[in-house]
Protein backbone atom coordinates (compact mmCIF):
# COMPACT_ATOMS: atom_id res chain seq x y z
CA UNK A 1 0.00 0.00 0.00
CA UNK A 2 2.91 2.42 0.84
CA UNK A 3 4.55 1.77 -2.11
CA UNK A 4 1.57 2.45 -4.65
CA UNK A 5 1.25 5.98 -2.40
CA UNK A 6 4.60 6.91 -2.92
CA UNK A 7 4.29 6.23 -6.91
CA UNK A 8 0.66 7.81 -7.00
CA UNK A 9 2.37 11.49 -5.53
CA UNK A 10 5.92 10.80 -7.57
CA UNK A 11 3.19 10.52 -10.89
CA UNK A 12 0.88 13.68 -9.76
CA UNK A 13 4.16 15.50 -9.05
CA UNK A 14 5.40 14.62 -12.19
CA UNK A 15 2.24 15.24 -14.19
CA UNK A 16 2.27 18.85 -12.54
CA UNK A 17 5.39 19.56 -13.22
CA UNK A 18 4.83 18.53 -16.64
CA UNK A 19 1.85 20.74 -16.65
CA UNK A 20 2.92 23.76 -14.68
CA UNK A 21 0.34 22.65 -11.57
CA UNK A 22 -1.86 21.01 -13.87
CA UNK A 23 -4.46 21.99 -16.35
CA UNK A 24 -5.68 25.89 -16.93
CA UNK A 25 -7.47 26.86 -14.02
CA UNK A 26 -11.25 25.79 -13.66
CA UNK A 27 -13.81 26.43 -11.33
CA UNK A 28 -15.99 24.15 -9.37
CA UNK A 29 -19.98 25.01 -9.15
CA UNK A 30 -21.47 25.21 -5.61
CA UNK A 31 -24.69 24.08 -5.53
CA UNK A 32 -26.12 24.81 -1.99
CA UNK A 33 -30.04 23.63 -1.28
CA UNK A 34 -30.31 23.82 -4.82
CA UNK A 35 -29.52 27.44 -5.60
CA UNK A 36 -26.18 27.67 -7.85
CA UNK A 37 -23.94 29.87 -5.18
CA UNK A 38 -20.47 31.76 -5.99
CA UNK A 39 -17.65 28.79 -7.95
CA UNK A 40 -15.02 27.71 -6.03
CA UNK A 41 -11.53 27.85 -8.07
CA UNK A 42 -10.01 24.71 -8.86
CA UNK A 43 -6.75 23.12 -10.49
CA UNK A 44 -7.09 19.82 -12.05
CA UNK A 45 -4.75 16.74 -11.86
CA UNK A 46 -5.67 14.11 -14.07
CA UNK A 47 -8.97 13.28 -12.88
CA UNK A 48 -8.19 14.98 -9.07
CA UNK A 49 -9.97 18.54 -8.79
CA UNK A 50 -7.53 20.11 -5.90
CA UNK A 51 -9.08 23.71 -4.44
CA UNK A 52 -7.82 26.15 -2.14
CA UNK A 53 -8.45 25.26 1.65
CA UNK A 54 -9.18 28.84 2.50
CA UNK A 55 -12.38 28.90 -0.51
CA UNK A 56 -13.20 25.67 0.75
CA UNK A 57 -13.53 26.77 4.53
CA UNK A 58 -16.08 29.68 3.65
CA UNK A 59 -18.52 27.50 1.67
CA UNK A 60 -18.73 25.16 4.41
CA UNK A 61 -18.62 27.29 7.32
CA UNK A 62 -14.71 25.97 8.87
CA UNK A 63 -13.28 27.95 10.70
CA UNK A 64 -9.50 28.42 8.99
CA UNK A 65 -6.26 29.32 10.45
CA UNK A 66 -3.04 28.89 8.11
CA UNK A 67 0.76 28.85 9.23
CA UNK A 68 2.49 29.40 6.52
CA UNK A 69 6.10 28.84 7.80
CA UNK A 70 4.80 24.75 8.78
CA UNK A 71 2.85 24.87 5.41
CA UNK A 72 -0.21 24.16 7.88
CA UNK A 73 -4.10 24.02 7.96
CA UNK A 74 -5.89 23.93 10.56
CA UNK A 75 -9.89 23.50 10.29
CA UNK A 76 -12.28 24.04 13.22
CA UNK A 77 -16.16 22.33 12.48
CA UNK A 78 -18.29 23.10 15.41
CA UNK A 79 -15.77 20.94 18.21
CA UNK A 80 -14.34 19.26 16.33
CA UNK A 81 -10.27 19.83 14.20
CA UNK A 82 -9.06 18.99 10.95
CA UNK A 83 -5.39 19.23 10.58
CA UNK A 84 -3.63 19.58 6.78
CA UNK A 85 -0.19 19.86 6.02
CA UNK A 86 1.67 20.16 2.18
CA UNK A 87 2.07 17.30 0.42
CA UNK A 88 1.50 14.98 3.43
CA UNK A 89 -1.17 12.61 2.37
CA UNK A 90 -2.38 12.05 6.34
CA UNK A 91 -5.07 14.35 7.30
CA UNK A 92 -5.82 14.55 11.19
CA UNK A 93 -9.05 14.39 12.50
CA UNK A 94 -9.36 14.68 16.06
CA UNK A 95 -6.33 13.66 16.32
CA UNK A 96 -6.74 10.86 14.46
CA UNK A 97 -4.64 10.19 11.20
CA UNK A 98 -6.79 9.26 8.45
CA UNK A 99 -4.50 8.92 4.61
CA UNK A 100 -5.91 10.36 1.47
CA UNK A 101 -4.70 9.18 -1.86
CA UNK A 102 -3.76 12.36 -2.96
CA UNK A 103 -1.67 14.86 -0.34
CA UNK A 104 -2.40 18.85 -0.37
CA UNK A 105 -0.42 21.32 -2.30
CA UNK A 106 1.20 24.68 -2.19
CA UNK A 107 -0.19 26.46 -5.90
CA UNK A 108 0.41 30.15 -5.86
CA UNK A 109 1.27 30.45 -2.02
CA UNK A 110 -1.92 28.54 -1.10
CA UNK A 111 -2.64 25.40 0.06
CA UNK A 112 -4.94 23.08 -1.93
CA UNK A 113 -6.75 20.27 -0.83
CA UNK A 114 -7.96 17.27 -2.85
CA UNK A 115 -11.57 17.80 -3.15
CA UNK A 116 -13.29 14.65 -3.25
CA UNK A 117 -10.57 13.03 -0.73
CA UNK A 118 -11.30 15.70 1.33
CA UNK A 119 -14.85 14.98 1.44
CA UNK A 120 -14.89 11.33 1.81
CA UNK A 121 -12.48 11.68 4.78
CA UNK A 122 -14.78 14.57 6.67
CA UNK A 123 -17.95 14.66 5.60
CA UNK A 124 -19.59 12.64 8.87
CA UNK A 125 -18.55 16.15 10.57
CA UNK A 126 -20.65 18.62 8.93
CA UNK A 127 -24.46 19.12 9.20
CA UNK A 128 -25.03 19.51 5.53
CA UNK A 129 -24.92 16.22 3.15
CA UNK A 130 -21.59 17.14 0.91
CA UNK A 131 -21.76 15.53 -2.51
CA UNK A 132 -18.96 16.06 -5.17
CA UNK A 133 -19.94 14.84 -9.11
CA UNK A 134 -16.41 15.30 -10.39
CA UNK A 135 -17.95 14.40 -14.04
CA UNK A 136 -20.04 17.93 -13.64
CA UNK A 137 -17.66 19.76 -11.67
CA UNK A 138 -20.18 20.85 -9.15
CA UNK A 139 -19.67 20.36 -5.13
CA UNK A 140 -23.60 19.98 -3.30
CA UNK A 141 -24.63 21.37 -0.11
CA UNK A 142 -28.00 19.54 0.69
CA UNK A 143 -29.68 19.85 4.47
CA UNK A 144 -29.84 16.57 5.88
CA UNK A 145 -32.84 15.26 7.47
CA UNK A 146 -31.96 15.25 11.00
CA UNK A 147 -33.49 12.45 13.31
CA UNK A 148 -31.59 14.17 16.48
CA UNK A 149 -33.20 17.93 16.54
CA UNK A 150 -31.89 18.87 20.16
CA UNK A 151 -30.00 18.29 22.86
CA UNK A 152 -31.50 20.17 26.47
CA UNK A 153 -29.99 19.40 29.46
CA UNK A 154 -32.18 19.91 32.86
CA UNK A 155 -29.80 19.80 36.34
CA UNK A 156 -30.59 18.59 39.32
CA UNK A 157 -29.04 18.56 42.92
CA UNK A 158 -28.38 15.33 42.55
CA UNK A 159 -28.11 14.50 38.59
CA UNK A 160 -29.83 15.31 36.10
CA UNK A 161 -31.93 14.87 32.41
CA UNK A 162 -31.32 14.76 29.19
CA UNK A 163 -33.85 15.82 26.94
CA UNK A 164 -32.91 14.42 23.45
CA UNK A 165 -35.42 15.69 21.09
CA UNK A 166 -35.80 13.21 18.05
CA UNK A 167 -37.72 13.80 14.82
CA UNK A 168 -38.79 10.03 14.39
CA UNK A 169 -39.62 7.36 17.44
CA UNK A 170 -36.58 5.41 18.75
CA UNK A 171 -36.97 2.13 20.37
CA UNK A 172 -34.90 1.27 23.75
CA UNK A 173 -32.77 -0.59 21.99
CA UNK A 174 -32.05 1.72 19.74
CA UNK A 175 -29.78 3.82 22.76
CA UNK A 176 -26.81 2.36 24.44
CA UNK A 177 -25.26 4.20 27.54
CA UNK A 178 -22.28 3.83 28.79
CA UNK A 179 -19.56 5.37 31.17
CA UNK A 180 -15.76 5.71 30.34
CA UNK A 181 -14.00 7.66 33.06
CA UNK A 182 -15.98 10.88 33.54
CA UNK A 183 -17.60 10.30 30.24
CA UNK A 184 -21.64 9.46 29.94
CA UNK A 185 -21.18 8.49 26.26
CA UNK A 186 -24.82 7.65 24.42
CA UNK A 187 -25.03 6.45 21.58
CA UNK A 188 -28.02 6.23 19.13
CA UNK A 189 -28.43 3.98 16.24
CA UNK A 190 -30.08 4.88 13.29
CA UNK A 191 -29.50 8.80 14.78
CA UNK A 192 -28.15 11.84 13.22
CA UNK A 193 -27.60 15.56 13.85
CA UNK A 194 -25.61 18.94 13.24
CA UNK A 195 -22.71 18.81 15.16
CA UNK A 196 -21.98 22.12 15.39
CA UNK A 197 -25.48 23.26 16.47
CA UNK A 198 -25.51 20.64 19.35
CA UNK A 199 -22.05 21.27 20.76
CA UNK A 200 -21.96 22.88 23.69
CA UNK A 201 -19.02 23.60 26.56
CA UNK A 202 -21.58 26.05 28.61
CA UNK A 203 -21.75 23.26 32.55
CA UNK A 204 -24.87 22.65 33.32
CA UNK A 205 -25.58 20.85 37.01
CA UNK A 206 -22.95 17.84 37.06
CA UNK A 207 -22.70 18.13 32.77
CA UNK A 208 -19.49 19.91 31.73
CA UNK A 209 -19.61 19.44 28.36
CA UNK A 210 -21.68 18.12 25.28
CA UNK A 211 -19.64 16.88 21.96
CA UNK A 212 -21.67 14.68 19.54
CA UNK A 213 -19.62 12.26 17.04
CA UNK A 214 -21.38 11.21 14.27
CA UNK A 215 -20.68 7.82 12.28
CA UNK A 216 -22.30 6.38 9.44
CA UNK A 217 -25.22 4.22 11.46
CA UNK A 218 -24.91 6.15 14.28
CA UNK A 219 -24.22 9.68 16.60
CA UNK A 220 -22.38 9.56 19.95
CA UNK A 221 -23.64 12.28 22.17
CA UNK A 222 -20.66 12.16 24.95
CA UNK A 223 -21.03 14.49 28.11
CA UNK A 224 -18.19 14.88 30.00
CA UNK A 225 -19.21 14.55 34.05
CA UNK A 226 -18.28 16.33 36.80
CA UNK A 227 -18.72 13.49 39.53
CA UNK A 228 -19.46 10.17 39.30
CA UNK A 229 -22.55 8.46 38.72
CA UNK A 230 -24.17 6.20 40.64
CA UNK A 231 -27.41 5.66 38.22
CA UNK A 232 -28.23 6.08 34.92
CA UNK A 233 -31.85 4.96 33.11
CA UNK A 234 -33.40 5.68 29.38
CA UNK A 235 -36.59 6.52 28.91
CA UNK A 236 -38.83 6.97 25.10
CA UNK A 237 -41.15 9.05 24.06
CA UNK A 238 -42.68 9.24 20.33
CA UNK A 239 -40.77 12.45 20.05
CA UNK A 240 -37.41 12.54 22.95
CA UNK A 241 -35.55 10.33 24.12
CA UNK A 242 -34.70 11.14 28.43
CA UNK A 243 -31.70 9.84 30.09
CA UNK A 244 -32.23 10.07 33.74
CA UNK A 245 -28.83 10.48 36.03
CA UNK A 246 -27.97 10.50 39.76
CA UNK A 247 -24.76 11.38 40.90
CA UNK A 248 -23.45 9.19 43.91
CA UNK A 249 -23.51 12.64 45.95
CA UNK A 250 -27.03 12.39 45.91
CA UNK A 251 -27.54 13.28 49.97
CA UNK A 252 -26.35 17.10 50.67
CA UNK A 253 -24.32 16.37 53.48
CA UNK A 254 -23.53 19.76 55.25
CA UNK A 255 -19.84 20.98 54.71
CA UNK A 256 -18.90 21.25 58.20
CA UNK A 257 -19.25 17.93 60.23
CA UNK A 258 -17.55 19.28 63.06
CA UNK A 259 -20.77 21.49 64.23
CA UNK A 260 -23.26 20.34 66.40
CA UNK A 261 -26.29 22.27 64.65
CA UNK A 262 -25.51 20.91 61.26
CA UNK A 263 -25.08 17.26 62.44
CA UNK A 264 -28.44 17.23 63.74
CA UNK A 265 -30.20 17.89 61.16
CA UNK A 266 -29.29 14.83 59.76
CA UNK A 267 -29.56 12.49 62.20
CA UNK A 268 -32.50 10.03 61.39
CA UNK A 269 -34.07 11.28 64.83
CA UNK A 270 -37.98 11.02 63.51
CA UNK A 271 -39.44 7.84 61.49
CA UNK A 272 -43.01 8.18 60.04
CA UNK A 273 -44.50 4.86 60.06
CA UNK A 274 -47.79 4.58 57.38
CA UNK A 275 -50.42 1.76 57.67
CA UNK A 276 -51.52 1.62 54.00
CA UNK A 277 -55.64 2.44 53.07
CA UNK A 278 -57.95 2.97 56.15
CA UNK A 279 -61.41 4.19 56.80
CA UNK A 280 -63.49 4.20 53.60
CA UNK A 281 -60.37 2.64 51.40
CA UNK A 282 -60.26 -1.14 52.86
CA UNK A 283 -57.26 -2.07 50.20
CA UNK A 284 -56.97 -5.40 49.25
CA UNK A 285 -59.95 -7.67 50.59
CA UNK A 286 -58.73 -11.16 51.60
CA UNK A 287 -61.41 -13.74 52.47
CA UNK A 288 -62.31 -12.81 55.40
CA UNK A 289 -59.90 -9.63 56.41
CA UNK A 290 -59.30 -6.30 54.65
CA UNK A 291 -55.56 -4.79 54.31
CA UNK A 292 -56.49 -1.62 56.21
CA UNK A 293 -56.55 -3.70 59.17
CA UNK A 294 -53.67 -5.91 58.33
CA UNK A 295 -51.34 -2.60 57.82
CA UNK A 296 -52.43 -0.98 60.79
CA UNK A 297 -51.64 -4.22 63.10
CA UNK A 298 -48.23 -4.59 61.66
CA UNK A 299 -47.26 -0.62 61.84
CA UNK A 300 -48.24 -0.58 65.82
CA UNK A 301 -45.96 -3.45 66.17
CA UNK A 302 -43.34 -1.49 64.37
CA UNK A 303 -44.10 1.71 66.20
CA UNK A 304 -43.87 -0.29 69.58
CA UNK A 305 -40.44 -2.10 68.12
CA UNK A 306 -38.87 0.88 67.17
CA UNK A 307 -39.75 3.16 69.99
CA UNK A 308 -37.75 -0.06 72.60
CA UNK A 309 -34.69 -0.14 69.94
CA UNK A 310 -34.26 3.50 69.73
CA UNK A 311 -35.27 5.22 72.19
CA UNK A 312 -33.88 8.93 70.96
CA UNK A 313 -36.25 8.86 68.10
CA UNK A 314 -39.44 9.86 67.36
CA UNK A 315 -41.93 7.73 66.06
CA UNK A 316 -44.81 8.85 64.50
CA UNK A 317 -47.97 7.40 62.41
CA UNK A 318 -50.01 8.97 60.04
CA UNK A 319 -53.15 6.89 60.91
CA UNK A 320 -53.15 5.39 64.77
CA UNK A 321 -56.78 4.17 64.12
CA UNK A 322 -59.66 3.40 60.95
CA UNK A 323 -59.54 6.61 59.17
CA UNK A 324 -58.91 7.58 55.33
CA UNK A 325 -56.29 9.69 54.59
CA UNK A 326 -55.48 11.05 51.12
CA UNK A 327 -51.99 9.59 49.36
CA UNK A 328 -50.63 13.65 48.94
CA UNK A 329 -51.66 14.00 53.03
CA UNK A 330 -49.31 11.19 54.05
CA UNK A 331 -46.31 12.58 52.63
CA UNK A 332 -46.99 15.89 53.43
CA UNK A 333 -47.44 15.13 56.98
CA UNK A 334 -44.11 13.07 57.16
CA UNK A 335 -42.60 16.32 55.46
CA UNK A 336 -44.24 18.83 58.03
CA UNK A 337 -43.56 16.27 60.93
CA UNK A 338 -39.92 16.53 59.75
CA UNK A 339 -39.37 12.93 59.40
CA UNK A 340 -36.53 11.18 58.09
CA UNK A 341 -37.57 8.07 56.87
CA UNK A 342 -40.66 7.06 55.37
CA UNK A 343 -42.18 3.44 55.52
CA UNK A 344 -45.33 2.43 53.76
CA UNK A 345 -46.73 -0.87 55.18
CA UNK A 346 -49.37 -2.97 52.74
CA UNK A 347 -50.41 -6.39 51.42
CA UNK A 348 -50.12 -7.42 48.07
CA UNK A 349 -53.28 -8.97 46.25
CA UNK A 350 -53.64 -10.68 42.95
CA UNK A 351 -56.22 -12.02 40.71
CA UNK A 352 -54.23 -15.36 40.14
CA UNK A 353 -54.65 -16.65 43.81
CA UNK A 354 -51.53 -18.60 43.56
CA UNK A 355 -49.36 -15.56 43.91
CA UNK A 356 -47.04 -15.66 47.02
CA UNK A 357 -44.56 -13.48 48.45
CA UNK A 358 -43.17 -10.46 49.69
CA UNK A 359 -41.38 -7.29 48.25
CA UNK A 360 -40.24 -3.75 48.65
CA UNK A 361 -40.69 -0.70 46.71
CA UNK A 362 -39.20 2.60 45.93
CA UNK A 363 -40.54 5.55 43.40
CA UNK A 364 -39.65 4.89 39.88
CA UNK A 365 -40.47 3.93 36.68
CA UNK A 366 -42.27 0.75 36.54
CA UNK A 367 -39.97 -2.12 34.51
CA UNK A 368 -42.02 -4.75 34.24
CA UNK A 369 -45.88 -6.00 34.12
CA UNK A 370 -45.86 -6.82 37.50
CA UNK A 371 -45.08 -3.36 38.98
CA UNK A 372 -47.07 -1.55 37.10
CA UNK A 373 -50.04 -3.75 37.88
CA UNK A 374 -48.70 -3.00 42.01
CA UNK A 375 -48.69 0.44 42.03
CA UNK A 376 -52.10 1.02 39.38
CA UNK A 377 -53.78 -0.84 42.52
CA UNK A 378 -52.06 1.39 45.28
CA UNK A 379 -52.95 4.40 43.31
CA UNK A 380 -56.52 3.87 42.25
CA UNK A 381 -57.57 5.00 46.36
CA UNK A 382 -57.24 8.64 44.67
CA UNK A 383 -60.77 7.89 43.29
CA UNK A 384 -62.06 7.88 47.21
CA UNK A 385 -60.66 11.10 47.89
CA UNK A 386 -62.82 14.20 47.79
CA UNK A 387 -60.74 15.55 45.00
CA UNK A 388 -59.33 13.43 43.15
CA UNK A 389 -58.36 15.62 39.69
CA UNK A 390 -55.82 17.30 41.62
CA UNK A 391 -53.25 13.78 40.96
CA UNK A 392 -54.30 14.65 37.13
CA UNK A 393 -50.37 16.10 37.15
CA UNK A 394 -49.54 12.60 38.65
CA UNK A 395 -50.16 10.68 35.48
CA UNK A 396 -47.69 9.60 32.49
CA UNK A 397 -44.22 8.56 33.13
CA UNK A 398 -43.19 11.77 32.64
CA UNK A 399 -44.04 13.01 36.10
CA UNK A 400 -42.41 10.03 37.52
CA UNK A 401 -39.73 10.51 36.21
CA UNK A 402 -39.33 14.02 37.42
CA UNK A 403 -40.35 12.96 40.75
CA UNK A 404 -37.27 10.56 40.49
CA UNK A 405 -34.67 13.72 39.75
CA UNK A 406 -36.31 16.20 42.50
CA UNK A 407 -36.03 13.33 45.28
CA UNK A 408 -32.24 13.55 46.56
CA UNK A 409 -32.64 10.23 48.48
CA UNK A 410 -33.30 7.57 45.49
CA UNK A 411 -30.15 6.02 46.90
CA UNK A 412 -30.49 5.77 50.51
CA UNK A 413 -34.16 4.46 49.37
CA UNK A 414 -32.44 1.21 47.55
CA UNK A 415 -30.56 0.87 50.37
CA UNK A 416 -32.97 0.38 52.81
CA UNK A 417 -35.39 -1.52 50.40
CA UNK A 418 -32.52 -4.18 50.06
CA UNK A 419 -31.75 -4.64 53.99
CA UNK A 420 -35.43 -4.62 54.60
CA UNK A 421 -36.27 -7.49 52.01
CA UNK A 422 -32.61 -9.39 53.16
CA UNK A 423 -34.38 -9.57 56.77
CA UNK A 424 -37.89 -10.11 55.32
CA UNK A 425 -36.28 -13.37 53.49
CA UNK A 426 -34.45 -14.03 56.86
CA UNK A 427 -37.59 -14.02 59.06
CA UNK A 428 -40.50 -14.64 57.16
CA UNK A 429 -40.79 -18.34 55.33
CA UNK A 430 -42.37 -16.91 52.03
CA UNK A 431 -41.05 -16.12 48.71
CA UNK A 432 -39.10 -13.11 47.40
CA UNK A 433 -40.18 -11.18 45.10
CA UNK A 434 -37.41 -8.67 45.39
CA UNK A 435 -36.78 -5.19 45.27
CA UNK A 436 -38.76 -3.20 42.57
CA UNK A 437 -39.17 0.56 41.69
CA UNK A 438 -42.94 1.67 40.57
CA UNK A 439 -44.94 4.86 40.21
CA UNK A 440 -46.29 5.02 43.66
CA UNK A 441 -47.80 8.44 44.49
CA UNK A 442 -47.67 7.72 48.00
CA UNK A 443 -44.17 8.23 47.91
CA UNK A 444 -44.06 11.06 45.72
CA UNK A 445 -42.86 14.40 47.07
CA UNK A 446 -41.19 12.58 50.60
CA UNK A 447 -38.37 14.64 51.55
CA UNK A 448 -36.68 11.91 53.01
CA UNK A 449 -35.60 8.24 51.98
CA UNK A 450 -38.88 6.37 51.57
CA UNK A 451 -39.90 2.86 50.82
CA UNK A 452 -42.94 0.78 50.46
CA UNK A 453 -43.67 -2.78 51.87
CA UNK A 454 -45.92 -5.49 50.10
CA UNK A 455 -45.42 -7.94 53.27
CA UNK A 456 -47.44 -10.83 51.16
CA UNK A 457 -50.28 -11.71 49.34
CA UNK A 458 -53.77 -10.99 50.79
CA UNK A 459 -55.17 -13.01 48.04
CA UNK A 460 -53.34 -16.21 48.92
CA UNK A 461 -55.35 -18.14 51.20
CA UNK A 462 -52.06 -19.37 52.73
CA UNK A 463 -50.16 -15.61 53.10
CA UNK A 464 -53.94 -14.59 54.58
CA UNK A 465 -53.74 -16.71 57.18
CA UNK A 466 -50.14 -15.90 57.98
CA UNK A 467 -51.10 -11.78 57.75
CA UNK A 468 -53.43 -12.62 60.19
CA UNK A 469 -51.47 -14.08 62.82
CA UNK A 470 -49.81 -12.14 65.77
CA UNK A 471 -46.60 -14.22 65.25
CA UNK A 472 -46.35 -13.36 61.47
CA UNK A 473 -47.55 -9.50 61.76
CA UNK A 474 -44.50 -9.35 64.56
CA UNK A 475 -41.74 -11.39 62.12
CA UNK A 476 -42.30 -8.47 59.43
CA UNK A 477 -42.45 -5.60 62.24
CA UNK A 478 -39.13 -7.24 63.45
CA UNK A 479 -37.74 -7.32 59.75
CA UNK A 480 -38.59 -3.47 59.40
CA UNK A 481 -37.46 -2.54 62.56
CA UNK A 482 -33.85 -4.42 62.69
CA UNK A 483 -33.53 -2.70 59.03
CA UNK A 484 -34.46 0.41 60.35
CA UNK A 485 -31.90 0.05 62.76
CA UNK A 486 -28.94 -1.07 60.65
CA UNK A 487 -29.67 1.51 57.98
CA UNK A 488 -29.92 4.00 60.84
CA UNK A 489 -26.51 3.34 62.11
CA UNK A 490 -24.75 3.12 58.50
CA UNK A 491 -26.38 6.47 57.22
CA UNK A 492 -25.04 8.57 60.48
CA UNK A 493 -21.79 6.85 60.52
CA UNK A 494 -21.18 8.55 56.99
CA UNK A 495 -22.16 12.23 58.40
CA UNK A 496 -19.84 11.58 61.52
């Protein structure tokens, strides 16, 4: 290959010697959108049209810098660098060498660049589609029809979204995230976009920096990160596609440890306890026992457990007795009560009877049939309330999913949904069902690391029986409680 380089330039350099720098001048038509626009100059070798870099830059919007000690391009397009040097055939993209067959050349103190080379080599950088028919000496500038419109970016305290605006519906597996170093690097099959007009090095929250890189099948949106993250999720919508992020600092710790005042308002020193249903919303209806009851049974056994186990810390309930209570109420009275953690006691129910287990919840988006099925039945007690159009803003996955990015405490939440359901598996003889995130509107707006407990089927004649029991209701009060405990003891450790 090196060799039939070396001859190609020793037979163009001979040919333009031959030729004083080729044939007469001719010029090169620029089509752009259609509309013939000013000619670019051009010298021809053999069948090679070469054209001055500087001519070149202004039709296609490069920025151009010249040294002309080094006999040296350089090319800005949007963020990204193009590097030409005289009769070296390599041209540098990004700092990566890519070798025309034809090098640039010095004609009349200007450096010209193979045109069609050129083209082939760059052309994934610029926004337009750049065609060059050699056989009609014209170069076209045609818009391309861009599937990637916009790039937004929304910060959070503790992560952020990225709202990628799409002119055509991607599937999920369509997008493929990954992390490399402090890079969040997406890509999208099947995507395009304009480079230039996406680009961005203005921070935003944790995001630092935006630089797309597009590929034949593909574009790479790659944000450079100023922490670490500890979570990362895709969501699709006909018309975006939303990458949800959480930084591991998700928890504002207070800078200074070392004061009293500070520390305390940390410390996990109240616990809202909250018996599922109540008064006119009986839950889940077992054969003979309704979940209001059951929840309210186990959540005075955790109260009581709690209150002997840690004694410094207040315990509260937001139903002590058969009353109905609104899902926005319970939060906001674990908010005003100043809580600190948030526990949402219930039974699971069913249509297929043979369904057994336990599991634990935090707010999410639903991934599979299962949860969504969970949290539709948790949620449908909005129709008992005396208002219910006010959860209107509650519904879609879009609300979720900003309900995910304003809560700081999604990790502290998965933590103490996995120690509760290790003890529940430790203590209880039923099934796990594991830990699961859902759309539960009960635990929307907690300003606090929150969970919810299914503690087992209602509509298993077996797991009735066992929700019924004193011995059973005290196994998953002990579960939640020794959970409680560890979690307690972990989380203040970390704020000294």
């Amino acid at each position: 290959m090196k060799f039939f380089m070396r001859l190609h330039c020793l037979l163009t350099g001979l040919l333009m010697c031959a030729t004083g720098y080729g044939q007469m001048p001719q010029s090169i038509a620029v089509n752009v959108n259609g509309n013939m626009s000013s000619d670019l100059p051009a010298y021809w070798v053999g069948s090679v049209a070469y054209v001055p870099v500087s001519n070149l830059a202004d039709q296609l919007g490069m920025r151009f810098h010249e040294n002309r000690v080094k006999k040296k391009v350089v090319l800005t397009v949007g963020q990204h660098k193009i590097v030409l040097t005289h009769r070296n055939p390599f041209l540098i993209i990004d700092k990566k060498a890519m070798q025309m067959p034809s090098p640039p050349l010095t004609l009349h103190e200007k450096i010209y660049v193979p045109l069609a080379f050129f083209i082939h080599a760059s052309k994934e950088l610029f926004a337009e589609k750049l065609e060059f028919h050699s056989n009609e000496s014209v170069l076209s500038i045609l818009p391309t029809a861009y599937t990637i419109s916009d790039v937004q970016i929304e910060p959070k305290t503790n992560g952020g979204l990225i709202h990628i605006k799409t002119t055509q519906t991607f599937q999920l597996s369509d997008v493929s995230l990954a992390i490399n170093k402090n890079w969040l690097n997406v890509t999208i099959f099947g995507g395009n976009c304009d480079s230039s007009g996406i680009a961005t090095d203005k921070p935003a929250g944790i995001f630092k920096q935006l630089i797309p890189y597009i590929f034949h099948q593909s574009v790479q949106l790659s944000f450079c990160l100023s922490q670490a993250i500890d979570h990362k999720e895709v969501y699709i919508k006909p018309d975006e596609i939303t990458i949800a992020v959480r930084s591991r600092n998700s928890v504002p710790y207070p800078s200074n440890h070392n004061q009293e005042q500070d520390r305390k308002r940390w410390l996990i020193d109240t616990i809202v306890i909250d018996p599922g249903h109540g008064g006119r919303d009986p839950g889940a209806l077992g054969s003979t026992v309704k979940e209001k009851h059951i929840t309210l049974q186990i959540a005075k056994l955790l109260r009581d457990y709690l209150k002997k186990q840690l004694s410094d810390v207040k315990i509260i309930m937001t139903r002590e007795s058969d009353q109905f209570i609104g899902l926005k109420d319970r939060t906001q009275f674990a908010n005003s009560h100043h809580g600190k953690l948030f526990i949402s006691i219930h039974a699971n129910a069913n249509r297929d009877s043979r369904c057994r287990g336990f599991s634990t919840y935090i707010l999410g988006q639903a991934r599979s049939e299962e949860a969504i099925d969970v949290a539709q039945k948790e949620n449908s007690v909005v129709e008992l309330e005396d208002d219910p159009e006010v959860y209107k803003e509650f519904e879609g996955p879009a609300f979720i999913l900003n309900a995910i990015a304003r809560n700081h405490y999604m990790k502290e939440s998965e933590d103490l949904a996995g120690m509760v359901n290790r003890a529940m598996k430790m203590k209880s003889n039923i099934p796990d069902q594991g830990v699961h995130q859902a759309g539960f509107w009960v635990l929307v707006g907690a300003a606090m690391p929150s969970i919810l407990v299914e503690t087992a089927f209602i509509s298993n004649r077996h797991e009735e029986r066992l929700l019924k029991s004193r011995s059973f209701q005290r196994k998953v009060a002990e579960a939640i409680g020794e959970s409680i405990s560890q979690f307690k003891a972990i989380y203040e450790k970390g704020i000294g």
